[in-house]
Structures are given as C-alpha cells and as structure tokens.
C-alpha atoms as a PDB file:
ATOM      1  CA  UNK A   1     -65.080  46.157  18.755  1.00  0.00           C
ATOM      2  CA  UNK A   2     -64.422  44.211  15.542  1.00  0.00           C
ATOM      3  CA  UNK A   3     -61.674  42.256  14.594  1.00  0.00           C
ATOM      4  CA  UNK A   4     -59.509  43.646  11.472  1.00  0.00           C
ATOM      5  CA  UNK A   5     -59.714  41.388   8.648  1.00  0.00           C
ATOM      6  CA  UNK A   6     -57.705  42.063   5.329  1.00  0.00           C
ATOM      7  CA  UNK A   7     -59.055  41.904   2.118  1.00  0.00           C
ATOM      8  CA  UNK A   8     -56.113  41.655  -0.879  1.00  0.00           C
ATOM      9  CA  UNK A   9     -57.251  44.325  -2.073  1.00  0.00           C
ATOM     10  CA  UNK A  10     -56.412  46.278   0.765  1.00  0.00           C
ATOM     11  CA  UNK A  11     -52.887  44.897   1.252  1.00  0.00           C
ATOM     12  CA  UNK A  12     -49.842  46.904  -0.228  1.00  0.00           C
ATOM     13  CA  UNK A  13     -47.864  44.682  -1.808  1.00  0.00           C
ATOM     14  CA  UNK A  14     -43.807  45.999  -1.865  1.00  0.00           C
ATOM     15  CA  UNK A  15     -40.291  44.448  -3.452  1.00  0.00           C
ATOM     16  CA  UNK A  16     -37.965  43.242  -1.690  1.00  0.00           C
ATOM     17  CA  UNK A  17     -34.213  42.401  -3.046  1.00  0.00           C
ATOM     18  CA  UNK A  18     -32.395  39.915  -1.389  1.00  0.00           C
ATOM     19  CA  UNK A  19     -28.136  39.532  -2.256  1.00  0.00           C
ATOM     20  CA  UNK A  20     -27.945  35.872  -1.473  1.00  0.00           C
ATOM     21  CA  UNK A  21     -23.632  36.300  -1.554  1.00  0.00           C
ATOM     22  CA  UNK A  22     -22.575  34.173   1.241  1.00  0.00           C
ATOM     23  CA  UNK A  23     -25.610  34.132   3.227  1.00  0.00           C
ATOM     24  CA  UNK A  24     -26.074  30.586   4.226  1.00  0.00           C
ATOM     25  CA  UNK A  25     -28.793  28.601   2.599  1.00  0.00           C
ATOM     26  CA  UNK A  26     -31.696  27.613   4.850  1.00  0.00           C
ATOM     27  CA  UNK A  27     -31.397  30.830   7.524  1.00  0.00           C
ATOM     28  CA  UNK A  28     -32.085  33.010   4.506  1.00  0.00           C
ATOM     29  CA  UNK A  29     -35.080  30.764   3.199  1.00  0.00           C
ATOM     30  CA  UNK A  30     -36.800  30.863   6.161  1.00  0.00           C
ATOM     31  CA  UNK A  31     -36.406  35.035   6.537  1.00  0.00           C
ATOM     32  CA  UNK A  32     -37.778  34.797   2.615  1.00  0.00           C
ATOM     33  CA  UNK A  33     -40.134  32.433   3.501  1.00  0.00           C
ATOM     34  CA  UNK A  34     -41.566  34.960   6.335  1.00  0.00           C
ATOM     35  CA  UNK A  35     -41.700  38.157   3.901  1.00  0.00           C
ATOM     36  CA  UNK A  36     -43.523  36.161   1.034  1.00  0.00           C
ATOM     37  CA  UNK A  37     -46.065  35.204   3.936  1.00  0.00           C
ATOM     38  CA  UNK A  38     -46.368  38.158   5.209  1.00  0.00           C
ATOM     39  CA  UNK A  39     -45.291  37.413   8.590  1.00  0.00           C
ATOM     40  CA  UNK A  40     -43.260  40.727   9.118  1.00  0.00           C
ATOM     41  CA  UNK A  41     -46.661  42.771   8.945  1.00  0.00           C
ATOM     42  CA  UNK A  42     -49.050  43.821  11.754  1.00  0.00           C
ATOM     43  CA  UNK A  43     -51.857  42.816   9.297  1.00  0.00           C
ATOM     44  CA  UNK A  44     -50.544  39.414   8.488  1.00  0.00           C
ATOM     45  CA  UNK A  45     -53.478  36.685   8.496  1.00  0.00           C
ATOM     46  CA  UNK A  46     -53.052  33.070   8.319  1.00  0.00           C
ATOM     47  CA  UNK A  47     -55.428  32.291   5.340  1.00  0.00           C
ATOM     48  CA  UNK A  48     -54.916  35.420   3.377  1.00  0.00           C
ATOM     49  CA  UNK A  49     -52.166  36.159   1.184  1.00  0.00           C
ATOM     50  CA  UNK A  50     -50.522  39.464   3.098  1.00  0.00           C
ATOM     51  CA  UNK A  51     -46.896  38.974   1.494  1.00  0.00           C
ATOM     52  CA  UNK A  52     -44.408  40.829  -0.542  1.00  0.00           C
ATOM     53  CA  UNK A  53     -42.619  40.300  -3.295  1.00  0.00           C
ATOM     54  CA  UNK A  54     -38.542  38.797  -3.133  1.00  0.00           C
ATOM     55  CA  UNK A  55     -36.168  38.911  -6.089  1.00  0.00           C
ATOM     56  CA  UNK A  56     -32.953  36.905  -5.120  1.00  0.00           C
ATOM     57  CA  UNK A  57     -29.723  37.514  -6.851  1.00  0.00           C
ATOM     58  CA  UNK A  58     -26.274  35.791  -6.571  1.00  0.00           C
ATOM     59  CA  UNK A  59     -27.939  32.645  -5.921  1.00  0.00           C
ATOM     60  CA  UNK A  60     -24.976  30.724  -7.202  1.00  0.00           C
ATOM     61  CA  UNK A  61     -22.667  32.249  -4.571  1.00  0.00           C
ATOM     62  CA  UNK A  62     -24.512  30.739  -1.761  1.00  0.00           C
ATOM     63  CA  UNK A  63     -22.965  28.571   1.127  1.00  0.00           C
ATOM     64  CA  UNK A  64     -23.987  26.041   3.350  1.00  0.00           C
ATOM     65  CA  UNK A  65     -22.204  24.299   6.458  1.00  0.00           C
ATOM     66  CA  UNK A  66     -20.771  20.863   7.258  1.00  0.00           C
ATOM     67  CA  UNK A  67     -20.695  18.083   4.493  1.00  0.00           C
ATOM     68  CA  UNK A  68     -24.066  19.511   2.788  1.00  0.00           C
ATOM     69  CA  UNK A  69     -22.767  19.961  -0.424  1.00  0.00           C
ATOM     70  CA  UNK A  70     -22.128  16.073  -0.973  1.00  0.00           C
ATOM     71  CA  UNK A  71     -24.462  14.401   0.956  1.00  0.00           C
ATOM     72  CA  UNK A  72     -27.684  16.364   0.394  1.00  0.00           C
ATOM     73  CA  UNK A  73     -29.851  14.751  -2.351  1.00  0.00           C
ATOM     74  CA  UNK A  74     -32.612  16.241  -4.188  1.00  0.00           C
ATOM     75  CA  UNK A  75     -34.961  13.760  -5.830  1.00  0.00           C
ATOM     76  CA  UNK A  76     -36.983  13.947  -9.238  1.00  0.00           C
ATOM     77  CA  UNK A  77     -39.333  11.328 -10.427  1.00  0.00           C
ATOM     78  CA  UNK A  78     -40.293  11.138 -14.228  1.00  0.00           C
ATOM     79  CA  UNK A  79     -43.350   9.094 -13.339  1.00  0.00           C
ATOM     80  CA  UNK A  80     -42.171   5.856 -15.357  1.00  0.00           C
ATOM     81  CA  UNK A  81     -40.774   2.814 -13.681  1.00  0.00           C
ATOM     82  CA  UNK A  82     -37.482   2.998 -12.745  1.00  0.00           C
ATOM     83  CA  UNK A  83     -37.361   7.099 -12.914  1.00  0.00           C
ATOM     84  CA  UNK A  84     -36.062   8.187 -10.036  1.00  0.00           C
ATOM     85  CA  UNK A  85     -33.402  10.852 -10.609  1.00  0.00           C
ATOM     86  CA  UNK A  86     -30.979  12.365  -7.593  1.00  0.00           C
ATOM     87  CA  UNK A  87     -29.081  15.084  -7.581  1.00  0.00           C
ATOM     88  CA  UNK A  88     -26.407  16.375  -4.723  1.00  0.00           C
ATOM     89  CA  UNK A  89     -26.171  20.027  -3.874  1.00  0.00           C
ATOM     90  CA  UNK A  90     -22.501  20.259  -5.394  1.00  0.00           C
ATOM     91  CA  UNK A  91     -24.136  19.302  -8.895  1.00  0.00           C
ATOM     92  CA  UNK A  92     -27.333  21.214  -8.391  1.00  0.00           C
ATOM     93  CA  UNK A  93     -25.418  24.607  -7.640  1.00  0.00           C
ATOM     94  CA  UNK A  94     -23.484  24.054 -10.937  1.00  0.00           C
ATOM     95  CA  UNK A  95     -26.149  23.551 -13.336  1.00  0.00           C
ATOM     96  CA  UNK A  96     -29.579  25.627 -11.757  1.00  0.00           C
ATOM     97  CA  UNK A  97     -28.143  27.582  -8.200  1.00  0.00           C
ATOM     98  CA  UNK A  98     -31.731  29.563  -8.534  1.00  0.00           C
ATOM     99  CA  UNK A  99     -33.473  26.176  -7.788  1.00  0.00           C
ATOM    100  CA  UNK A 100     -31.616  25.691  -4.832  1.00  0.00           C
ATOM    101  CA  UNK A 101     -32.876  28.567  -3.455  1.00  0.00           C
ATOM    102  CA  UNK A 102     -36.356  28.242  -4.743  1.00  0.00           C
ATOM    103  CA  UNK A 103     -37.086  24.382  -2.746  1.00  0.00           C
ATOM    104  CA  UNK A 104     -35.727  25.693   0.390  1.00  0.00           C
ATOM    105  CA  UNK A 105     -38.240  28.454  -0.063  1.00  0.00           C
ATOM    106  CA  UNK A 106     -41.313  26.146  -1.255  1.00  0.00           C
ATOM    107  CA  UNK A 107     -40.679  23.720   1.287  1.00  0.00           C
ATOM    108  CA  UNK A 108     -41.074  26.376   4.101  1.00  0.00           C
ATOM    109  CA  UNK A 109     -43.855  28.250   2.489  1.00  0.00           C
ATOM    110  CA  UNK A 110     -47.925  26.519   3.610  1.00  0.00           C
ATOM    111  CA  UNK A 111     -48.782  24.024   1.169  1.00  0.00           C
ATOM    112  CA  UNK A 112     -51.958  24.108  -0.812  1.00  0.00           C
ATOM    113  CA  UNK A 113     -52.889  26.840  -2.994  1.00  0.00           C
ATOM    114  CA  UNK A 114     -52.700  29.751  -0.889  1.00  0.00           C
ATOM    115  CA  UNK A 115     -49.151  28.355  -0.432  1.00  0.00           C
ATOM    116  CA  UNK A 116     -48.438  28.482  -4.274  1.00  0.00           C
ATOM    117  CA  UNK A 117     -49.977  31.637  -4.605  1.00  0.00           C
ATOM    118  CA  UNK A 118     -46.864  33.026  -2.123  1.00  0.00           C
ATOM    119  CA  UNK A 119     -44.636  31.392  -4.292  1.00  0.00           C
ATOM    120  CA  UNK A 120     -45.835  32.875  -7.599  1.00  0.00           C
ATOM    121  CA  UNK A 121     -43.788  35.995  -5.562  1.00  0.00           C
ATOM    122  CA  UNK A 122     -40.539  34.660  -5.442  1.00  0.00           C
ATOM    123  CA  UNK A 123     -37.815  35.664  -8.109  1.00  0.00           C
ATOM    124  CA  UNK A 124     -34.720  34.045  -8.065  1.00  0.00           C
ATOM    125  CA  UNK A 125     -31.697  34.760 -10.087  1.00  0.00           C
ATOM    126  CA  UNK A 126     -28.157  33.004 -10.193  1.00  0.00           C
ATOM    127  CA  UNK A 127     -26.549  36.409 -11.155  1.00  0.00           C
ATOM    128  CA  UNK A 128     -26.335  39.812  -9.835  1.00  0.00           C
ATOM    129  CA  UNK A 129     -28.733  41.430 -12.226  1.00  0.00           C
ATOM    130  CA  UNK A 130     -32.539  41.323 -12.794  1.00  0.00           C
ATOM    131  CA  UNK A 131     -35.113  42.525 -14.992  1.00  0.00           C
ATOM    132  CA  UNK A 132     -37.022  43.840 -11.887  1.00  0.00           C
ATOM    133  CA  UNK A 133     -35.592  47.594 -11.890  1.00  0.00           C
ATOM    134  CA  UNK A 134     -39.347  49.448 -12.652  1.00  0.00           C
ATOM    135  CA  UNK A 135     -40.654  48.164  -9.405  1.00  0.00           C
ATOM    136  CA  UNK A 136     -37.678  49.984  -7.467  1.00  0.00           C
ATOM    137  CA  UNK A 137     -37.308  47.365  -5.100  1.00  0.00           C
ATOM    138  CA  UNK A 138     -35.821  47.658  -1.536  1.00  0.00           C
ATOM    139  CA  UNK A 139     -32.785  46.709  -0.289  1.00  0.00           C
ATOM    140  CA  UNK A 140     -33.599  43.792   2.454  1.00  0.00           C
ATOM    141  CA  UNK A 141     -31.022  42.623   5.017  1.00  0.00           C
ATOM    142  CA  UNK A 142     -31.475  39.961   7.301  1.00  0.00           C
END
C-alpha cells in the first residue's frame, strides 16, 4: 500500500472569510495560521502547500488582553545607522490595523519560501468590505 502524496495540482483550494470584530488577536492568528497551512485537511503535508485562502475584515476592531496595547513594540529597521523605528500596538492599530493582523499571521506561518507562498493567501482588510465577492467565500468561525 502506498502512501498518499498531494500534488498542488490536486489540492482544492477554497475562501475563507474571517470577521476579526472582537476576536482577540493571537487566538485568531493561530486558527488563520492553521487554514492557510492547511492543517484542517486530511491531505495536509508538511512540505506542500495544502492551504486555503483567508480574507480578514474588521481588522481595526480587534482586541487584545492585559497592558498589550502599550507595551507591545513592533520594530522596523531602515538599514542605515541609527534606523531603528518602534511602534506600540495602540499606534499601530490607528494608522495600519490590517498589519497587525498580518505579523501575527507571518510569524506563525513556516518560514522559508513555502512559508511565503502561504502568506501570498492571506487578505486582510481594516473594514468590513472586500473586493473578494466573485470567489463566494465561506463564512469561517472559530
């Protein structure tokens, strides 16, 4: 008996739409993280790229717990001396909410470029609406 081994051609690809309104932060990551994997499928192989698609929207109505929202720091680097940049979650949220979502994601998704082929999948939008309709994408709860 032979072992199954999926080709990406042979996986079926579907959308997923995710209503980030007061879900907390890094629980819903990780359940996004797991569909863009591919985890929730019987087929799902470690060095193949078995995911779905996830569109997020309400990004900017997200919440976290405890003192988060002042004391964690997201760091940028313009590569000249001096250039390191922080920003805390309270400013973040204000001025890009979608990228909040989109590190917690990247940081729990296999690095390398299988890793940032899953994350070509991910869609994240601070509002409710997207331009996403034509793939009629399912509703998923967590």
């Amino acid at each position: 008996m032979k072992t199954y081994m999926p080709n990406p051609t042979q996986v079926e690809r579907k959308w997923y739409v995710v209503d980030a309104e007061g879900q907390t932060l890094g629980r819903m990551c990780s359940e996004i993280a797991k569909v863009l994997r591919g985890k929730n499928k019987p087929i799902f192989t470690p060095h193949e790229d078995c995911g779905d698609y996830v569109i997020v929207v309400n990004a900017e109505k997200i919440k976290v717990s405890g003192k988060k929202l002042e004391q964690k720091i997201y760091y940028h680097h313009s590569d000249y001396v001096g250039g390191m940049k922080e920003t805390t979650l309270k400013d973040m949220l204000i001025k890009h909410p979608e990228r909040v979502v989109e590190f917690g994601v990247k940081g729990m998704l296999p690095k390398g470029p299988l890793g940032r082929q899953m994350y070509k999948k991910l869609f994240v939008y601070a509002g409710p609406d997207h331009k996403h309709e034509a793939q009629k994408p399912e509703e998923l709860k967590f």
